[in-house]
C-alpha atoms as a PDB file:
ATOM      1  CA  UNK A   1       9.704   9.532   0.162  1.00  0.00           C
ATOM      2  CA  UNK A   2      12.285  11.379   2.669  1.00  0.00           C
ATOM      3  CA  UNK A   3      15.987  11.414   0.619  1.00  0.00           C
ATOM      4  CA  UNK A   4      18.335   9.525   2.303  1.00  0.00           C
ATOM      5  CA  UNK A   5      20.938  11.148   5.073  1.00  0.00           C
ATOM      6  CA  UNK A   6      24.180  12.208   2.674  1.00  0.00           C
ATOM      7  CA  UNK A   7      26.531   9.515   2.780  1.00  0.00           C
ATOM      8  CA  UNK A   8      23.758   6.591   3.026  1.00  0.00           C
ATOM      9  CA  UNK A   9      24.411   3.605   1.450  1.00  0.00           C
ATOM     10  CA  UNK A  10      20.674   3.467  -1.533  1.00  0.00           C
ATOM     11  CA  UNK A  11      19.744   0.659  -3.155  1.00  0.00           C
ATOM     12  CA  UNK A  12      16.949   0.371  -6.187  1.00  0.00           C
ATOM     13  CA  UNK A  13      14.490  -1.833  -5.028  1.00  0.00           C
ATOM     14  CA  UNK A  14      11.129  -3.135  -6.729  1.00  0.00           C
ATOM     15  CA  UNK A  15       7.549  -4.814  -4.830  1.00  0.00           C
ATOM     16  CA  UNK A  16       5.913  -7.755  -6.999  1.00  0.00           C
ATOM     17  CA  UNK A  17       2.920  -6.843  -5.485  1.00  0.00           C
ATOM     18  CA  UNK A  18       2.234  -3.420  -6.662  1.00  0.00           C
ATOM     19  CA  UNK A  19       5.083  -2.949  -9.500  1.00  0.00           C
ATOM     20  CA  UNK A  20       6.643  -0.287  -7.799  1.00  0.00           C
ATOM     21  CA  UNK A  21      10.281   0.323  -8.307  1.00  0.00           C
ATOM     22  CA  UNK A  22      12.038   2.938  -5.889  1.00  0.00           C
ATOM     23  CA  UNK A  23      14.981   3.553  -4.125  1.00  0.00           C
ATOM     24  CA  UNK A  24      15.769   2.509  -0.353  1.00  0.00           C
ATOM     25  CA  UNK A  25      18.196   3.495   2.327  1.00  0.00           C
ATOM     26  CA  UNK A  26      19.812   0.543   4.049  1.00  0.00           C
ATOM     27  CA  UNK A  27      18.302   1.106   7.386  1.00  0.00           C
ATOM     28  CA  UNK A  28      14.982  -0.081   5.406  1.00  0.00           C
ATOM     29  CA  UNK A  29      16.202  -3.508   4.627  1.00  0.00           C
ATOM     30  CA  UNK A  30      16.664  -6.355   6.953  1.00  0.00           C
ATOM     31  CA  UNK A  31      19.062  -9.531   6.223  1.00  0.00           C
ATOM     32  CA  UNK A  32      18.394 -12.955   7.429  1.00  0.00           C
ATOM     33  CA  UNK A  33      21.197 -15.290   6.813  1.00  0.00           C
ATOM     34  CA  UNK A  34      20.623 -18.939   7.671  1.00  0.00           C
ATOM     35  CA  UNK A  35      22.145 -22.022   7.609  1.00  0.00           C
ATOM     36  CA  UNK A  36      20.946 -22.679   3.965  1.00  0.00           C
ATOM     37  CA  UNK A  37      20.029 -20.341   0.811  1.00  0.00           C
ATOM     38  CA  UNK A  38      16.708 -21.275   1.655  1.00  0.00           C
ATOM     39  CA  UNK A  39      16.558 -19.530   4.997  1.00  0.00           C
ATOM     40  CA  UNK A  40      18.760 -16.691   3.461  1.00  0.00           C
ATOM     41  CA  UNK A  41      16.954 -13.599   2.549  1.00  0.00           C
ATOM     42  CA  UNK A  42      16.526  -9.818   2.603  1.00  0.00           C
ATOM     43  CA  UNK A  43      12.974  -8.380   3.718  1.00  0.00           C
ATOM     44  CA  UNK A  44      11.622  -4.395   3.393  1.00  0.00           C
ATOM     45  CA  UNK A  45       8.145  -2.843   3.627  1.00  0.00           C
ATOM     46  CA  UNK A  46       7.668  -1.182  -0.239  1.00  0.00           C
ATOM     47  CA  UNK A  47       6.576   2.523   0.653  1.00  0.00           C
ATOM     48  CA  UNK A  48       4.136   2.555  -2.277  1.00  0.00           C
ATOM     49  CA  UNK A  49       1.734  -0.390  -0.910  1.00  0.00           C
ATOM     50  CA  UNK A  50       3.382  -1.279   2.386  1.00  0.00           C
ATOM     51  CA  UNK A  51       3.492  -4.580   1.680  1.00  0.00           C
ATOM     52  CA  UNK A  52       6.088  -6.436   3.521  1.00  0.00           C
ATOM     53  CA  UNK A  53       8.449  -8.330   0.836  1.00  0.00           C
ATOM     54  CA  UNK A  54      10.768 -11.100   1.148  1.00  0.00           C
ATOM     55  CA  UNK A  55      13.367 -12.003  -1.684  1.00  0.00           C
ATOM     56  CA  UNK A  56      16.305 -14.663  -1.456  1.00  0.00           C
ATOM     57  CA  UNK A  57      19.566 -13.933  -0.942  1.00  0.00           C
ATOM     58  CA  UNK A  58      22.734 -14.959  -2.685  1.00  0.00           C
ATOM     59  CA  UNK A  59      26.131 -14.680  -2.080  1.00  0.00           C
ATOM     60  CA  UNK A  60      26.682 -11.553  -4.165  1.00  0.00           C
ATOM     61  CA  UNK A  61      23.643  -9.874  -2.537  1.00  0.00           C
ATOM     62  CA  UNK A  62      24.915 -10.464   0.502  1.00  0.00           C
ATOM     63  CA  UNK A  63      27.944  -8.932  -0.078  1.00  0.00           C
ATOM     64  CA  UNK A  64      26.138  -6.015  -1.314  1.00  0.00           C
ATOM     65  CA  UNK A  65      24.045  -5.641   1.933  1.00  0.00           C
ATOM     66  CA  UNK A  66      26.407  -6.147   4.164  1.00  0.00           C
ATOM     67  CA  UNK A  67      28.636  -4.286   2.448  1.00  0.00           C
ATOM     68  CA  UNK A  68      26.070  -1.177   2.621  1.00  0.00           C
ATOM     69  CA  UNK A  69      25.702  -1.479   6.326  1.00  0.00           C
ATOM     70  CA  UNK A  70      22.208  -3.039   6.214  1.00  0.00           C
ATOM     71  CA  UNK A  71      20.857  -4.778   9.533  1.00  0.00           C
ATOM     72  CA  UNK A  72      22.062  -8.912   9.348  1.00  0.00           C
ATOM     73  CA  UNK A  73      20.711 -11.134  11.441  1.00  0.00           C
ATOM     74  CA  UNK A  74      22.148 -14.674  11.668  1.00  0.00           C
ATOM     75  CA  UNK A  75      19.900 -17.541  12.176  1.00  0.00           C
ATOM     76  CA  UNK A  76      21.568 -20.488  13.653  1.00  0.00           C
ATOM     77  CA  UNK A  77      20.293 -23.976  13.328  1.00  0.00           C
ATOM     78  CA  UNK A  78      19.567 -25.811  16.917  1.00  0.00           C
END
């Protein structure tokens, strides 16, 4: 894994498909925040496997994300 630019915002970060547990730079996470917690959620590809994985998203995570400069997208109910 390339270390992340000095002054990147990491967070520790773990697949539930292969176990791994590593450490991402923001740039690799994307936020989805919908209309409900249901259609809230952070997604990144684990570097290990390169599975694509998809966890909910709470308020406090959210903060976090955002917080760390990490992609959002809002998703707005038609």
């Amino acid at each position: 894994m390339i270390p992340a630019a000095p002054g990147t915002v990491v967070f520790k970060a773990a697949c539930p498909d292969c176990r791994g547990r590593f450490e991402l730079a923001s740039d690799a996470f994307r936020l989805a925040i919908g209309v409900s917690r249901r259609t809230t959620f952070y997604s990144f590809t684990c570097p290990d496997c390169g599975s694509t994985v998809r966890k909910p998203a709470g308020e406090r995570i959210v903060e976090l994300l955002t917080g760390g400069g990490v992609r959002t997208l809002r998703v707005h109910s038609t």
